[in-house]
C-alpha atoms as a PDB file:
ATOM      1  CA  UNK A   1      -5.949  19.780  14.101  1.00  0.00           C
ATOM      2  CA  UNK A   2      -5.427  19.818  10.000  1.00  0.00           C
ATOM      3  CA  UNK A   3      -7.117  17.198   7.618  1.00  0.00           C
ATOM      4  CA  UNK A   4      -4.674  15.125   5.419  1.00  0.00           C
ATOM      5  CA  UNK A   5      -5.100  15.835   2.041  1.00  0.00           C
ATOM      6  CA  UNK A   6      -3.008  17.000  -1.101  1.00  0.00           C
ATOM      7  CA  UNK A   7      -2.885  20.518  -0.261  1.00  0.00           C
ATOM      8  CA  UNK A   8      -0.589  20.369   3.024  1.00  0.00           C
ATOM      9  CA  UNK A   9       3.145  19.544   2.846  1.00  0.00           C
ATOM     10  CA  UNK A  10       3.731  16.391   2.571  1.00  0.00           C
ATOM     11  CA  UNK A  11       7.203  15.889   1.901  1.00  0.00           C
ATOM     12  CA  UNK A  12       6.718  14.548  -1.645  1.00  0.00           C
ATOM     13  CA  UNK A  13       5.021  16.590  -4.593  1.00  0.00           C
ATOM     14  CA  UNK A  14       1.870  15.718  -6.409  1.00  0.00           C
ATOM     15  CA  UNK A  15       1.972  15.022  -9.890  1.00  0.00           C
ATOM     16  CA  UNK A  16      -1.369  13.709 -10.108  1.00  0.00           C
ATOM     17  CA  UNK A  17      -4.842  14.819 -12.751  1.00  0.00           C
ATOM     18  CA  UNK A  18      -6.825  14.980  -9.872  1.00  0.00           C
ATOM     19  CA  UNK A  19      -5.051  15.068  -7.022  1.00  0.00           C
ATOM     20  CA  UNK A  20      -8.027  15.164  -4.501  1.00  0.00           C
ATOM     21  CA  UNK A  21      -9.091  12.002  -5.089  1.00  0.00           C
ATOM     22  CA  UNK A  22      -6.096  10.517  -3.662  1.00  0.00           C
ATOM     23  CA  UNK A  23      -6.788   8.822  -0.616  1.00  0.00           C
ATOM     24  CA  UNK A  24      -5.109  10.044   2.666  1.00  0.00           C
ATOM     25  CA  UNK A  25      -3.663   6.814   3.170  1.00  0.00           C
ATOM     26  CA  UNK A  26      -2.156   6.576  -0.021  1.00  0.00           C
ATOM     27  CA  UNK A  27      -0.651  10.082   0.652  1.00  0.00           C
ATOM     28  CA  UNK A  28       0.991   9.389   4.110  1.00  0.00           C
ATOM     29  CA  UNK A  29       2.394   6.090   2.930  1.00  0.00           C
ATOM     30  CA  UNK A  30       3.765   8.041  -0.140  1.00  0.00           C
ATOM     31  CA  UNK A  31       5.087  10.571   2.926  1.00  0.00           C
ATOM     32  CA  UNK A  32       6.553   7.947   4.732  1.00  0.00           C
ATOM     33  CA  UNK A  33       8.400   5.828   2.169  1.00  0.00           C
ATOM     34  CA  UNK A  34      10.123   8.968   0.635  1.00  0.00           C
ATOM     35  CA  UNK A  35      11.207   9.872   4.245  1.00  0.00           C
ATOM     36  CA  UNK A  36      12.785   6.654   5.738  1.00  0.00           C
ATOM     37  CA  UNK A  37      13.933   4.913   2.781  1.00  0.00           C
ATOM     38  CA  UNK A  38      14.273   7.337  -0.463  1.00  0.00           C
ATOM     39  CA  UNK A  39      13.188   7.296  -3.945  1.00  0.00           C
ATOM     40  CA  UNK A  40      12.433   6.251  -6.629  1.00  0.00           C
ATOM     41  CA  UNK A  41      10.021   3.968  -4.088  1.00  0.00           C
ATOM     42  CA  UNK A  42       6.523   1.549  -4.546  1.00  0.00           C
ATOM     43  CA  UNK A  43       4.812   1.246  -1.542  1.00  0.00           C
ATOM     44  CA  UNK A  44       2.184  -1.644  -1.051  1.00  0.00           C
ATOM     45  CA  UNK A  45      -0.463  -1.912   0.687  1.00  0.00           C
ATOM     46  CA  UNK A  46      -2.529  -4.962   1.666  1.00  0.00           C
ATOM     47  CA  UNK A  47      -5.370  -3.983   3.090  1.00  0.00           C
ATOM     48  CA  UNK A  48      -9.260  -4.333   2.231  1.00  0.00           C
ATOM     49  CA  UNK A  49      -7.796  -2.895  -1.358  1.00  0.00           C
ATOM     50  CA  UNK A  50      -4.246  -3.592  -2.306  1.00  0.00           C
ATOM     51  CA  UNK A  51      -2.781  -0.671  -3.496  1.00  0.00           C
ATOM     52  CA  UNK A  52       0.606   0.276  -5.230  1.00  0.00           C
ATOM     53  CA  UNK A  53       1.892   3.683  -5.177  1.00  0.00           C
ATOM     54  CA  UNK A  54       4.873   5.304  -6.687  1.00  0.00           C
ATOM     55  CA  UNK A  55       7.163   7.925  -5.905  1.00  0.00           C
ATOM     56  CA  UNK A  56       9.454   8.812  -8.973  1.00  0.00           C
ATOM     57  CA  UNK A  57      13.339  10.087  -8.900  1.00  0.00           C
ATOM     58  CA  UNK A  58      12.075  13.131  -8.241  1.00  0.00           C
ATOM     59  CA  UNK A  59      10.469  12.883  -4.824  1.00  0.00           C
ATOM     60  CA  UNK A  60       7.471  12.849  -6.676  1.00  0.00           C
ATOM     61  CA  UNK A  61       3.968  10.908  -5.932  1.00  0.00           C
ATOM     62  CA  UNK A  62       2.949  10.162  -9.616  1.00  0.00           C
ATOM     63  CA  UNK A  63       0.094   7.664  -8.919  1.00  0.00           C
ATOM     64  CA  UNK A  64      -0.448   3.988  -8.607  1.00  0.00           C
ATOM     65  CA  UNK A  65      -3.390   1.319  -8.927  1.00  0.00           C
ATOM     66  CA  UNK A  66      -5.741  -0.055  -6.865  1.00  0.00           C
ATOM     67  CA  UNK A  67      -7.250  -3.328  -6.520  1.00  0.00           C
ATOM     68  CA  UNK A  68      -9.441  -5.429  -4.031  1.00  0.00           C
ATOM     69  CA  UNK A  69      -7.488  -6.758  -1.141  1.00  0.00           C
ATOM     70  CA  UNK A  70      -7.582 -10.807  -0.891  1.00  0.00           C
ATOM     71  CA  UNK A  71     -10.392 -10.657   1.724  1.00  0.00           C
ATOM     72  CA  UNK A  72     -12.321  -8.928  -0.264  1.00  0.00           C
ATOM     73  CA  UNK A  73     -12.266 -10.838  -3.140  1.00  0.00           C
ATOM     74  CA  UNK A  74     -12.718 -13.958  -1.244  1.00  0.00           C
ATOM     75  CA  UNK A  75     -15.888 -12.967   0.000  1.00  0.00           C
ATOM     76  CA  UNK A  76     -17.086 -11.633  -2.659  1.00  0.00           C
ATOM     77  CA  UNK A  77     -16.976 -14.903  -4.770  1.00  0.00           C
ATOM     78  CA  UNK A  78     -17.893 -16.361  -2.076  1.00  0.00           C
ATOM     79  CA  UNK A  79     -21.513 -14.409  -1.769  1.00  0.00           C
ATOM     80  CA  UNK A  80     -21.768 -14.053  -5.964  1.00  0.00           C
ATOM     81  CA  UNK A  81     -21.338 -17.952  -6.372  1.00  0.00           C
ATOM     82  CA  UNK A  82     -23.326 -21.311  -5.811  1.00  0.00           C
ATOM     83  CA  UNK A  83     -21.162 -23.501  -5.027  1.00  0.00           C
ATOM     84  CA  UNK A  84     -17.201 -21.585  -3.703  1.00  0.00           C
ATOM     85  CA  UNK A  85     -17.429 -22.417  -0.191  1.00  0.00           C
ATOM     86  CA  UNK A  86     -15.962 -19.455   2.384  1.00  0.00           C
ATOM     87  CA  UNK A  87     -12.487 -19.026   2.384  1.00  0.00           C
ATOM     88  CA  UNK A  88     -10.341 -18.541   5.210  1.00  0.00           C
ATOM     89  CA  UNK A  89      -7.453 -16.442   4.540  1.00  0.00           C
ATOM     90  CA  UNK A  90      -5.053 -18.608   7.169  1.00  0.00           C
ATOM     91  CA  UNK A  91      -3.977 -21.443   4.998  1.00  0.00           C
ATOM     92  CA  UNK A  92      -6.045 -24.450   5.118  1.00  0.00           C
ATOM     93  CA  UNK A  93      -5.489 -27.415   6.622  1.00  0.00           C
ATOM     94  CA  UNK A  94      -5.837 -30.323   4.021  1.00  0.00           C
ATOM     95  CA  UNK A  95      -8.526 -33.033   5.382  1.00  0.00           C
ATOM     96  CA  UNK A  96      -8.558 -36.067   3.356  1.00  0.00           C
ATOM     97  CA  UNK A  97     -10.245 -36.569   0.048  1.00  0.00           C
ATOM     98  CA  UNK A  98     -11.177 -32.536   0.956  1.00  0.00           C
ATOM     99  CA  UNK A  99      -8.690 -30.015  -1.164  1.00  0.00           C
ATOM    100  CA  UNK A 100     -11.234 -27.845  -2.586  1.00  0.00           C
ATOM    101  CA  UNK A 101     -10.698 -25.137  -0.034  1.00  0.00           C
ATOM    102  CA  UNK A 102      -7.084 -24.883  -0.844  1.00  0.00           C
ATOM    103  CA  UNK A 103      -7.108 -25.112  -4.503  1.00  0.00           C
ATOM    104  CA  UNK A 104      -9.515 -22.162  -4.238  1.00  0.00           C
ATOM    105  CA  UNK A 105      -7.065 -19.948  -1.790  1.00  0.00           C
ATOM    106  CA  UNK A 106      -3.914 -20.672  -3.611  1.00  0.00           C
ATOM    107  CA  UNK A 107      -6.200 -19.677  -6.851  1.00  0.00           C
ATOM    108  CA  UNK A 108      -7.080 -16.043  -5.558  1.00  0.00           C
ATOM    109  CA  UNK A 109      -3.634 -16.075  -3.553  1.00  0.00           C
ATOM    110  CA  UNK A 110      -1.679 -16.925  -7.456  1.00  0.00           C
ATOM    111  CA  UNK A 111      -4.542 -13.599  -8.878  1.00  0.00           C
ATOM    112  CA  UNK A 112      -2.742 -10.736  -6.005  1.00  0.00           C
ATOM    113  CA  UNK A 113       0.662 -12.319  -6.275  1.00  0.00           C
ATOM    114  CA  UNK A 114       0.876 -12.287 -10.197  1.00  0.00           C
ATOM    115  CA  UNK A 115      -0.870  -8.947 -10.414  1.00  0.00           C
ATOM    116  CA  UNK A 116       1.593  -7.738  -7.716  1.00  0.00           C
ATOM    117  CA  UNK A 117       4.619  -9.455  -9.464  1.00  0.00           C
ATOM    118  CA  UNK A 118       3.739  -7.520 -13.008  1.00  0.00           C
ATOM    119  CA  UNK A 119       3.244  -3.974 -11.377  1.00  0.00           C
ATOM    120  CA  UNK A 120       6.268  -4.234  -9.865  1.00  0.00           C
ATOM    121  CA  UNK A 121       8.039  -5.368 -12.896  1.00  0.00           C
ATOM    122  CA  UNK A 122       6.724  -3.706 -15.386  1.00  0.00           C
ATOM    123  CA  UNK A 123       6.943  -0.327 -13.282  1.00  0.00           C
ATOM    124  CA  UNK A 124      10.582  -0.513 -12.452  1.00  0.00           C
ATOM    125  CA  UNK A 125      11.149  -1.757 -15.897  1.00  0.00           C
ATOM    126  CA  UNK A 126       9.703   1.022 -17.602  1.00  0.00           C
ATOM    127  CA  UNK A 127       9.949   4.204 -15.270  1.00  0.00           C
ATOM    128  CA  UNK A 128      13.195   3.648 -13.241  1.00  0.00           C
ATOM    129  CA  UNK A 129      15.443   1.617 -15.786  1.00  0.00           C
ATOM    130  CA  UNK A 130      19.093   0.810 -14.045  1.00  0.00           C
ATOM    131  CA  UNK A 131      17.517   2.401 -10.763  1.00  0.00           C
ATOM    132  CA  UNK A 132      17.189   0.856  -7.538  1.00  0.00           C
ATOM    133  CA  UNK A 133      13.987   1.027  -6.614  1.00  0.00           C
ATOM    134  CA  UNK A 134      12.845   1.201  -2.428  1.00  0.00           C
ATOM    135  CA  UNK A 135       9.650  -1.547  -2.535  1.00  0.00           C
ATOM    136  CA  UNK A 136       8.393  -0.992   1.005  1.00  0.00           C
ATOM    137  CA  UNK A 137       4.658  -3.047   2.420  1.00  0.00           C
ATOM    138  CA  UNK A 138       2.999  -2.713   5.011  1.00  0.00           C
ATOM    139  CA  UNK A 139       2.406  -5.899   5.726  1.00  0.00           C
ATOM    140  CA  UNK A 140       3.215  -9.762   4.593  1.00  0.00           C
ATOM    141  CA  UNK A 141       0.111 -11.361   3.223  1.00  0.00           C
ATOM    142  CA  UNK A 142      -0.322 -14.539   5.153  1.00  0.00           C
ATOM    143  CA  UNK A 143       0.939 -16.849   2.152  1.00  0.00           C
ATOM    144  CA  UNK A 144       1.467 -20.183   1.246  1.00  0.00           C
ATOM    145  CA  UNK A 145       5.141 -19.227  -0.018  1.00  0.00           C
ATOM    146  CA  UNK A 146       6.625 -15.614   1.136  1.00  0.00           C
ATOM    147  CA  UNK A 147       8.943 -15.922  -2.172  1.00  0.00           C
ATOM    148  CA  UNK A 148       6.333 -14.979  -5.081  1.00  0.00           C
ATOM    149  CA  UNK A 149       6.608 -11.890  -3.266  1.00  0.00           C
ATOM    150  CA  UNK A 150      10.340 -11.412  -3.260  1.00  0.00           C
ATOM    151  CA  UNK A 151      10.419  -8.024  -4.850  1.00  0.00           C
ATOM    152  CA  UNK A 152       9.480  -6.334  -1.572  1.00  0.00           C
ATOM    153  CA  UNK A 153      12.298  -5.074  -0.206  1.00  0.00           C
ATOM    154  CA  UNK A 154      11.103  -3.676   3.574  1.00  0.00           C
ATOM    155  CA  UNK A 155       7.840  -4.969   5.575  1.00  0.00           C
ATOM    156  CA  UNK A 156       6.903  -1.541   7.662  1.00  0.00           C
ATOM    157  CA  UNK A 157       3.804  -2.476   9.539  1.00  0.00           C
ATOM    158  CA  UNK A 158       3.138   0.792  10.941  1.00  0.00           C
ATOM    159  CA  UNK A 159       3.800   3.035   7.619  1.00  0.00           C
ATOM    160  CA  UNK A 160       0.730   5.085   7.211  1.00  0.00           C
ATOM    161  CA  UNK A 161       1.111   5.953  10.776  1.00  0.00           C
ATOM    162  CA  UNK A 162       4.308   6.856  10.786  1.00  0.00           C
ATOM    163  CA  UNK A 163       4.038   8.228   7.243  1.00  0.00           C
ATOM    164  CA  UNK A 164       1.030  11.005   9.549  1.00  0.00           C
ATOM    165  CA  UNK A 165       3.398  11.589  12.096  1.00  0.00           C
ATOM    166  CA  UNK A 166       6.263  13.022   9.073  1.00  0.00           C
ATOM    167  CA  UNK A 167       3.716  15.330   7.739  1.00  0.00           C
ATOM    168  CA  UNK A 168       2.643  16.480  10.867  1.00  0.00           C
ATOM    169  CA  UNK A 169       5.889  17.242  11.670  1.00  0.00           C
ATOM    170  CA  UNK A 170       6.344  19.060   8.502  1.00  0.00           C
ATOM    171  CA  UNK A 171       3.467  21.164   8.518  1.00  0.00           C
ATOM    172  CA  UNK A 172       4.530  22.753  12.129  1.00  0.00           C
ATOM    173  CA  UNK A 173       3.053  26.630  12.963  1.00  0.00           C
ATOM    174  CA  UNK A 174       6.143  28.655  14.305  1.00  0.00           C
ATOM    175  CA  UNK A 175       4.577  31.097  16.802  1.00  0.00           C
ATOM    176  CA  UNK A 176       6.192  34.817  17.977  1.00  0.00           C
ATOM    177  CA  UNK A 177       9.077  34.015  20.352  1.00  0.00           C
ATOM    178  CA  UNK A 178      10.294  30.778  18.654  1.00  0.00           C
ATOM    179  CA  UNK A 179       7.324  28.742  20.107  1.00  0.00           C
ATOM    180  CA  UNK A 180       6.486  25.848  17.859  1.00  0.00           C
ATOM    181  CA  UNK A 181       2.793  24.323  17.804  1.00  0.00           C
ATOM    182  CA  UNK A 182       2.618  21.077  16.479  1.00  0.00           C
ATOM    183  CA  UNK A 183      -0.706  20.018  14.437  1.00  0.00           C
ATOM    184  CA  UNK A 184      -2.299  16.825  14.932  1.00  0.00           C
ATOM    185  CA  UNK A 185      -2.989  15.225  11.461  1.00  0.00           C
ATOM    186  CA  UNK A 186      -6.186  13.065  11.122  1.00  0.00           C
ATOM    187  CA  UNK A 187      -7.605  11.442   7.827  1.00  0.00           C
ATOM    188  CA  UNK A 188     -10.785  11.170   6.992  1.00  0.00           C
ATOM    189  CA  UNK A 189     -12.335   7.828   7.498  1.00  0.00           C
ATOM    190  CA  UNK A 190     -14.772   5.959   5.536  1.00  0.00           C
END
């Protein structure tokens, strides 16, 4: 058994300040999108935190930005105010005289999709000009309308999982006689 973290091979190089305070996560999605679809690549994640990750022209992880995931913010404005009522994140159904809960989730919906829309602009724009850039998620975000988020190219559920299983298979002991023994990788949970 080995521990994910920036030290073992993960198929990509770190050019990072402080590379141990990457997250594991970040690092096998990193792994998995240079792997299955090539770089220059973004890979987002929507999770409790959204992040966005980049892997340059040069197989390189070079860092990316994280921000709280849509749940997350929902409840948190949710507990910090008086008067936003809880949000669910399936889109609401519209009762009459009663559109208050969807003006608030397309509101914090419009905050992750324009944030998401500028990142990925701004980063292809500036560090992969005339490049075709591999935008790979992990998942869809349940959304009103799929198209503010047409710069994702690929929908992998599974990446981070599959992105273990290519640095596991990269960081492989050969044993006397030919004998390989395969690690299992774990990351550390929080």
């Amino acid at each position: 058994m080995i521990w994910l973290d920036w030290k073992l091979n993960l198929g990509v190089e770190i050019d990072y300040p402080k590379p141990q305070s990457i997250g594991a996560d970040r690092l096998a999605n990193a792994a998995a999108v240079a792997d299955l679809y090539g770089f220059p690549a973004v890979v987002v994640d929507f999770g409790t935190a959204v992040t966005f990750d980049i892997v340059s022209e040069r197989r390189t992880y070079i860092g990316g930005v994280i921000a709280p995931g849509l749940e997350t913010m929902t409840n948190f404005l949710y507990q910090r105010t008086a008067l936003l009522p809880r949000i669910s994140l399936k889109e609401p159904r519209l009762r009459s005289g009663n559109r208050r809960p969807r003006r608030c989730y397309l509101a914090q919906y419009s905050v992750i999709v324009a944030w998401f829309g500028k990142l990925s602009h701004e980063s292809k724009r500036s560090s992969f000009p005339r490049k075709k850039v591999h935008v790979v998620a992990d998942r869809w975000l349940r959304a009103p309308d799929r198209r503010a988020l047409a710069e994702i190219g690929v929908v992998r559920p599974h990446l981070t999982l599959e992105g273990l299983r290519i640095i596991a298979n990269l960081n492989v002991l050969l044993l006397p006689g030919g004998r390989r023994f395969q690690f299992a990788v774990f990351s550390e949970g929080r």
